[in-house]
Protein backbone atom coordinates (compact mmCIF):
# COMPACT_ATOMS: atom_id res chain seq x y z
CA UNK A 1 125.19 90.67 38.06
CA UNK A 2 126.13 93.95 40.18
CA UNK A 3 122.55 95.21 39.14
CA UNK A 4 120.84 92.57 40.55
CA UNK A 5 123.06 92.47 43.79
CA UNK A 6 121.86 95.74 44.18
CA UNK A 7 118.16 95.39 43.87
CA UNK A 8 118.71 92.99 46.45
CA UNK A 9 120.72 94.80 48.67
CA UNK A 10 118.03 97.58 48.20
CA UNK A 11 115.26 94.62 49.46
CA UNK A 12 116.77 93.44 52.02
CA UNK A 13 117.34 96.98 53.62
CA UNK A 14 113.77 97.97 52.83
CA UNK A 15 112.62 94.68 54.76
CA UNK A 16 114.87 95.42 57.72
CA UNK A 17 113.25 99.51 57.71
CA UNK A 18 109.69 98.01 57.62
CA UNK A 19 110.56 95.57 60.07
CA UNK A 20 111.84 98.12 62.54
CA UNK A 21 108.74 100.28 61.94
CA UNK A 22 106.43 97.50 62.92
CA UNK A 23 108.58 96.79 66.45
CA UNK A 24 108.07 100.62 67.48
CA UNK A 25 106.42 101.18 70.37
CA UNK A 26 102.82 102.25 70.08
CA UNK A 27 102.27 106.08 71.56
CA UNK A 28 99.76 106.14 74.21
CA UNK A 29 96.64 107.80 72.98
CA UNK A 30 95.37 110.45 75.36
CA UNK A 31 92.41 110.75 77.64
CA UNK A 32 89.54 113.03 75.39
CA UNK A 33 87.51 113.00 78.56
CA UNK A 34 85.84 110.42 80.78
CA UNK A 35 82.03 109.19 81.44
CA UNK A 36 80.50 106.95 84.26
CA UNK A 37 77.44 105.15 84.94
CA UNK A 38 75.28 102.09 85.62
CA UNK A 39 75.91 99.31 82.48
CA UNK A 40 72.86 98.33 80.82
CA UNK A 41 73.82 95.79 78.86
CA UNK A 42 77.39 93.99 77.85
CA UNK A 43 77.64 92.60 74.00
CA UNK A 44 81.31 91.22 73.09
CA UNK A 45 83.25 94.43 73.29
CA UNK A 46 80.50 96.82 73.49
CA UNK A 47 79.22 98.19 77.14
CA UNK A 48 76.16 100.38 77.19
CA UNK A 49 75.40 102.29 80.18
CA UNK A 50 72.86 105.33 81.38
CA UNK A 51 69.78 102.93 79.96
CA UNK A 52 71.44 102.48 76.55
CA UNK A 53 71.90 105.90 75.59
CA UNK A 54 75.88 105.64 75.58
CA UNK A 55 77.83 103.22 73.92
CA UNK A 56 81.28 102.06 74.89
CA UNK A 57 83.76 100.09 72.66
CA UNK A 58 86.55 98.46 75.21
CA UNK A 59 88.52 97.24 72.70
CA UNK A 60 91.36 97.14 73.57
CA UNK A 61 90.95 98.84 77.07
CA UNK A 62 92.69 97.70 80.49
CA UNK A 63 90.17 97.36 83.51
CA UNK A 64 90.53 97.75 86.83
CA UNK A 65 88.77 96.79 89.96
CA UNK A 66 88.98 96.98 93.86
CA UNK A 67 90.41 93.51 93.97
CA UNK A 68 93.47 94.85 91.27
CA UNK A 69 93.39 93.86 87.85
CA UNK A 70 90.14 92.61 86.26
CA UNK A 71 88.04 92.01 82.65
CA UNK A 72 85.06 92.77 80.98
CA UNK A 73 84.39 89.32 82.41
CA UNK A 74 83.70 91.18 85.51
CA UNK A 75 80.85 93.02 84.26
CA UNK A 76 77.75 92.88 84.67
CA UNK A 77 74.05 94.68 84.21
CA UNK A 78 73.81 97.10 87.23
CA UNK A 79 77.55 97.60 87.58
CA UNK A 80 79.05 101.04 88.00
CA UNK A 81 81.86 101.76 85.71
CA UNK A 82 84.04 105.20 85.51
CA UNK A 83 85.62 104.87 81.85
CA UNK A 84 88.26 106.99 79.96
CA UNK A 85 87.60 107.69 76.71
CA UNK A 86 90.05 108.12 73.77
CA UNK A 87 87.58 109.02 70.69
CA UNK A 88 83.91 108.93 69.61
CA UNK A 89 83.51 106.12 66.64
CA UNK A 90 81.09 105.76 64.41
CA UNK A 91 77.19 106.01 65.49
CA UNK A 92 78.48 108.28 68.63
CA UNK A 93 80.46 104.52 70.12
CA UNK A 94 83.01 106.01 72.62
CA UNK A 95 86.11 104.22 72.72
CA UNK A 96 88.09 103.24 76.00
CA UNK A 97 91.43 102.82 76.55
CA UNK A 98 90.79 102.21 80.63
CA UNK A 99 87.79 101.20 82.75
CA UNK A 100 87.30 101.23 86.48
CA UNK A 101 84.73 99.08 87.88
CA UNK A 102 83.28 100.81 91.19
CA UNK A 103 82.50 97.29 92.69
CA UNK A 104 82.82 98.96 96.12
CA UNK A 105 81.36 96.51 99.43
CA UNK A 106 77.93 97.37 100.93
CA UNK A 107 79.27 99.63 103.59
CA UNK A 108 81.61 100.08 106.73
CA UNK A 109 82.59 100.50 110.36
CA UNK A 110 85.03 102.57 111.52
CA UNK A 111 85.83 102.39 115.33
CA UNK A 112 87.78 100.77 117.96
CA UNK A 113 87.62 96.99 118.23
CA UNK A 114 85.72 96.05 121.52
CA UNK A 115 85.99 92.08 121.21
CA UNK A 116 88.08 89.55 118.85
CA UNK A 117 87.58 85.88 118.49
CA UNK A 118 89.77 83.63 117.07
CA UNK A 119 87.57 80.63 117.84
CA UNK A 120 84.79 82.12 115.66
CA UNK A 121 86.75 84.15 113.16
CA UNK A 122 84.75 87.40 114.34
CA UNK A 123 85.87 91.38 115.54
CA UNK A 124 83.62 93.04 117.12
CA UNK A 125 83.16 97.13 116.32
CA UNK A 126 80.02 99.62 117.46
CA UNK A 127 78.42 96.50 118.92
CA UNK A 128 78.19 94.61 115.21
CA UNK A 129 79.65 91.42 115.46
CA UNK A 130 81.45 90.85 111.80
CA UNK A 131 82.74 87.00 110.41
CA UNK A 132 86.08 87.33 109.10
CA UNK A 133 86.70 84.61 106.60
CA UNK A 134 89.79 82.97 104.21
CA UNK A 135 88.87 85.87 101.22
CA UNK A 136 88.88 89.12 103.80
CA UNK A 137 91.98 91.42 103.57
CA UNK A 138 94.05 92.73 106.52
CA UNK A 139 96.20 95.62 106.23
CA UNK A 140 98.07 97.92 108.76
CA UNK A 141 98.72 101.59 108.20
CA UNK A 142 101.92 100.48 106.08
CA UNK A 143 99.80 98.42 103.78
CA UNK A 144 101.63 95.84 105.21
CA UNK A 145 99.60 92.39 105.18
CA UNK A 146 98.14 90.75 108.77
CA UNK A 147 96.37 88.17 110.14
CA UNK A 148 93.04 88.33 112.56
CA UNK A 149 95.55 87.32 115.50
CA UNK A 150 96.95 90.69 114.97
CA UNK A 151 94.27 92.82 115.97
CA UNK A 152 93.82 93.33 119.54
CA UNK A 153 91.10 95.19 121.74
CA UNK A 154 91.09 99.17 121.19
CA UNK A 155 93.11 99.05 117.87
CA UNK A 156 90.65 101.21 115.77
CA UNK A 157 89.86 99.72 111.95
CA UNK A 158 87.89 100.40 108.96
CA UNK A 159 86.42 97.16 108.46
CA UNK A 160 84.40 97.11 104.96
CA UNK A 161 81.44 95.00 105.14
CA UNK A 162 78.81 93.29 102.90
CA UNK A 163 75.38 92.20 104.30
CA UNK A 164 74.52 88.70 103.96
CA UNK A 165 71.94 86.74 105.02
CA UNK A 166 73.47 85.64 108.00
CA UNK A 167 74.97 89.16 108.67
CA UNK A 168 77.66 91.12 108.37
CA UNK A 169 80.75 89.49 106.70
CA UNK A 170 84.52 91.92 106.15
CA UNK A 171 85.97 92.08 102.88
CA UNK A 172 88.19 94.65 104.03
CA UNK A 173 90.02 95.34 107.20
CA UNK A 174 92.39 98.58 107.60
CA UNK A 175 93.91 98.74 110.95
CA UNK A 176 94.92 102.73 111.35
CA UNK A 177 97.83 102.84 113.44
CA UNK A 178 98.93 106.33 113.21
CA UNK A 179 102.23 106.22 110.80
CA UNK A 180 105.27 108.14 112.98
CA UNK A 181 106.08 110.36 110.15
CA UNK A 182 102.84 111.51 109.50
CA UNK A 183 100.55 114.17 111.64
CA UNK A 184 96.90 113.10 111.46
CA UNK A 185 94.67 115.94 112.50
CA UNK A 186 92.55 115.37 115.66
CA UNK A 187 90.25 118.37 115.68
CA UNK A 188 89.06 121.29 113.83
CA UNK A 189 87.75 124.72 114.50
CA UNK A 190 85.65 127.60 113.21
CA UNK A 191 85.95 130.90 114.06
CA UNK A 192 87.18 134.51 113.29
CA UNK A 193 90.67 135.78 113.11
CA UNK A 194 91.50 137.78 116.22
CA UNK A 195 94.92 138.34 115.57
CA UNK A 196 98.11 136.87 113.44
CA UNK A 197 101.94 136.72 114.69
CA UNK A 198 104.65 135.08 113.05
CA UNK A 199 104.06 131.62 114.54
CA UNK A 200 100.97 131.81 116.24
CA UNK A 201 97.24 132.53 115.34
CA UNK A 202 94.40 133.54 117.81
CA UNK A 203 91.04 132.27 116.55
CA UNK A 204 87.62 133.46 118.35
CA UNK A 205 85.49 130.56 118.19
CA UNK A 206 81.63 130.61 117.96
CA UNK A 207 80.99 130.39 121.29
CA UNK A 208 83.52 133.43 121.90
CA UNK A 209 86.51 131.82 123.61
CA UNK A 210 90.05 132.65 122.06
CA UNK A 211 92.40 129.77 120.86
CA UNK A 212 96.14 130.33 120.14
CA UNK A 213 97.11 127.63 117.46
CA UNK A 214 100.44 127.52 116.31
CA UNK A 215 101.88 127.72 112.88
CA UNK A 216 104.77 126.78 110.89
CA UNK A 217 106.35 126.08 107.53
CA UNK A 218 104.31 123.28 106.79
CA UNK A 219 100.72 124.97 107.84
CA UNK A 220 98.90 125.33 104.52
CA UNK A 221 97.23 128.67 104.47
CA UNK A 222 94.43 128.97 102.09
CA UNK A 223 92.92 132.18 100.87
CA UNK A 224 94.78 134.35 102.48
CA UNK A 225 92.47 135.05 105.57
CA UNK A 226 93.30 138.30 107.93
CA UNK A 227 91.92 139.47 110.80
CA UNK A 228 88.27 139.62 110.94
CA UNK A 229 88.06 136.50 108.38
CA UNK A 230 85.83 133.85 109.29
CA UNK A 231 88.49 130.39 108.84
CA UNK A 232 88.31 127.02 109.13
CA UNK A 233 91.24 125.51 111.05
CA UNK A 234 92.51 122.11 110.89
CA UNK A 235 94.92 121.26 113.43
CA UNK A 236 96.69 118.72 115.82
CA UNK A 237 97.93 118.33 119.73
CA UNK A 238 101.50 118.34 120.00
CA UNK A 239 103.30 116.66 122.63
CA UNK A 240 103.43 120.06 125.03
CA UNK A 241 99.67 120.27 124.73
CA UNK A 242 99.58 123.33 121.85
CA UNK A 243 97.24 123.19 119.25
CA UNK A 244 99.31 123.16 116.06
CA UNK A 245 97.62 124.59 112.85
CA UNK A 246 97.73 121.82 109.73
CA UNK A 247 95.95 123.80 107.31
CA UNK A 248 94.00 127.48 107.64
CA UNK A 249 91.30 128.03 105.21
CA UNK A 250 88.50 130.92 104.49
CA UNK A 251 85.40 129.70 105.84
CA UNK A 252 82.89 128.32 103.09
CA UNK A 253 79.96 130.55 103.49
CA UNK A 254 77.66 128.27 101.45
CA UNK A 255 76.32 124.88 102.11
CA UNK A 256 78.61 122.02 101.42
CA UNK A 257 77.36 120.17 97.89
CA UNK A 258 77.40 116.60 99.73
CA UNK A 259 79.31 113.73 97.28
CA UNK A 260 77.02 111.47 94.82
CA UNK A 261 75.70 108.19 96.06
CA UNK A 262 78.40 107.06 92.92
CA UNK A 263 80.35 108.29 90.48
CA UNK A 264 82.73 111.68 91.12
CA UNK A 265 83.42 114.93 92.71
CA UNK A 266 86.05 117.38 92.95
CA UNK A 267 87.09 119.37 96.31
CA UNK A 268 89.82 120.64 98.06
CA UNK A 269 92.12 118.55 100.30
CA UNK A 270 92.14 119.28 103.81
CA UNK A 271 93.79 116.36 105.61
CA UNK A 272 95.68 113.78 104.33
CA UNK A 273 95.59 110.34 106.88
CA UNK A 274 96.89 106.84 106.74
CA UNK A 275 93.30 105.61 105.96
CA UNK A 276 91.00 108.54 105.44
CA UNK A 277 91.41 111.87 103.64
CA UNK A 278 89.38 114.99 104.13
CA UNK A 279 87.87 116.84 101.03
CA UNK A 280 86.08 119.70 101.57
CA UNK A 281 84.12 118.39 104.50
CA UNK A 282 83.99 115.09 103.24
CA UNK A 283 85.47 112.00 104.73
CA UNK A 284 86.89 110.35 101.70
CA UNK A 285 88.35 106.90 103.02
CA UNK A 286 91.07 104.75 100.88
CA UNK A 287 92.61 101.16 100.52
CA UNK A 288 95.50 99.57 99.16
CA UNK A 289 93.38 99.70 96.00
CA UNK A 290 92.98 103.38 95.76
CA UNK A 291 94.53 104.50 92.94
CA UNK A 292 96.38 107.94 93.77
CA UNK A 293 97.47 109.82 90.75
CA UNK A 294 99.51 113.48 90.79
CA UNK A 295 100.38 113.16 94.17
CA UNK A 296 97.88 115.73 95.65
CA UNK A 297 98.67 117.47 98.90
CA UNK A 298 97.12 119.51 101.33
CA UNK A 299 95.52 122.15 99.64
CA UNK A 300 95.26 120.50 96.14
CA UNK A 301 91.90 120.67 94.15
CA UNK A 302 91.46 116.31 93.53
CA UNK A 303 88.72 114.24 91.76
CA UNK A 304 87.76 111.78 94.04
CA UNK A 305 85.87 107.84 91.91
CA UNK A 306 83.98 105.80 94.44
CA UNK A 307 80.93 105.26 96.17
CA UNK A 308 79.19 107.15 99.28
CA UNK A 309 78.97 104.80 102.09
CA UNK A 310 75.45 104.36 104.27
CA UNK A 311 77.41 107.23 107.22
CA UNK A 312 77.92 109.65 104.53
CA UNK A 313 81.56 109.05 104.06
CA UNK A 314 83.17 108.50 100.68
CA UNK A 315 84.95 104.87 99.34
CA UNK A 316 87.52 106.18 97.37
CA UNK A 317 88.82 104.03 94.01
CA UNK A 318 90.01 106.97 92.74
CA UNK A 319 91.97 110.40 93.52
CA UNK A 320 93.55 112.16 91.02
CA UNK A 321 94.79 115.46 91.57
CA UNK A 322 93.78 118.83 89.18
């Protein structure tokens, strides 16, 4: 009788150890390294992109779009997709654990608003009248959520815009009202180093004038320039006029590589705005739907997903820092 007490006793704790075992968490299996390209085709689970000569298993795998969470519902043939990958199955079949899908709009406008109508649900910007209809999405520089009656004459937007055949209709609105706590440059200069104080710089520009711009503790100096250095300077008014230094950097002395029309590319962060980032001499601008991993700052070395717009600035879906 004790015996078989004990061989039960012995079950019952061996049932409750498995049990346990099977309500552990899972451990998230690391990133291996990522591809991106146009899908080919989509079969159940499987997506094949770069004319079917990579495989991708998403079983499994969380997706992401511009509009927030999405499926492999949402793609298609022709889409652009920027994929992590955890392993490479059987046959070379990459597996995913995440997928980004670059569905990024046809273009945009950046620029004060000349004209609103709330009778015809339009904003006016560079001349191109744009419909504004029940699906577009209004932010302000807080992210915070507005309406078309919101935007008045001179407030300057990023609208994002697809072509249709009746013209240009918003998807995407961004109204960049400068955030208090935040400097956003508003000019840059290139020149040599003429001299270098404690809290000021002289710069000799190209066409030989000499600029004092300030500096402080939160200038980012890059490269450690000294006199005679050709620099880039990135830098903002201040309320008594001076030109105060945001970031100092060596000169690049070689062409700028200019972004891909899609996919990625890494640089170094100049400026960091409510709306629109500068990367090397990119404009890189972002959403509400950017996602921002690392939290890169001036100076940091990112990898910026998205798409180059028709002006030759960047969509960002994307930045993560190196």
């Amino acid at each position: 009788m004790n015996r078989t007490l004990s061989a039960v006793a012995s079950l019952i704790l061996l049932c409750s150890t498995l049990s346990g075992q099977s309500r552990a968490p899972k451990k998230e299996v690391p990133s291996v390294g990522t591809v991106s390209g146009t899908v080919s085709t989509v079969s159940g689970s499987l997506i094949t992109i770069m004319e079917g000569w990579v495989t991708i298993d998403a079983t499994g795998a969380t997706f992401a779009g511009r509009q927030g969470s999405a499926s492999i519902a949402d793609i298609k043939p022709g889409t652009r997709i920027d994929a992590a990958i955890t392993s490479a199955g059987a046959g070379g079949t990459l597996q995913a654990s995440r997928i980004i899908i670059l569905d990024l709009p046809d273009g945009s406008l950046s620029a004060a608003v000349e004209a609103v109508s709330a009778t015809n649900s339009t904003l006016t910007v560079l001349g191109r009248t744009i419909q504004v209809t029940s699906a577009t999405r209004i932010f302000g520089s807080k992210r915070d959520q507005m309406t078309l009656a919101d935007i008045k004459v001179g407030d300057h937007v990023t609208v994002e815009v697809n072509a249709t055949a009746s013209g240009l209709a918003a998807e995407a609105i961004h109204v960049q009202t400068p955030l208090p706590d935040m400097p956003r440059p508003d000019m840059s200069i290139d020149g040599t180093v003429k001299s270098i104080a404690a809290d000021s710089w002289i710069i000799t520009t190209r066409d030989s004038r000499d600029v004092t711009v300030l500096v402080n503790a939160q200038t980012k100096i890059e490269g450690s320039p000294k006199v005679g250095d050709a620099v880039h300077v990135i830098a903002r008014s201040d309320a008594a006029g001076n030109i105060v230094a945001l970031a100092i950097s060596l000169a690049v002395t070689r062409p700028p590589t200019p972004p891909p029309s899609t996919g990625s590319f890494e640089g170094v962060v100049k400026s960091i705005g409510a709306r629109e980032w500068l990367v090397d001499t990119i404009r890189v601008l972002v959403s509400e739907k950017t996602i921002i991993t690392g939290s890169p700052a001036v100076g940091d070395t990112v990898r910026v997903t998205g798409t180059r717009s028709r002006d030759g600035s960047f969509l960002a879906v994307k930045i993560e820092k190196k």
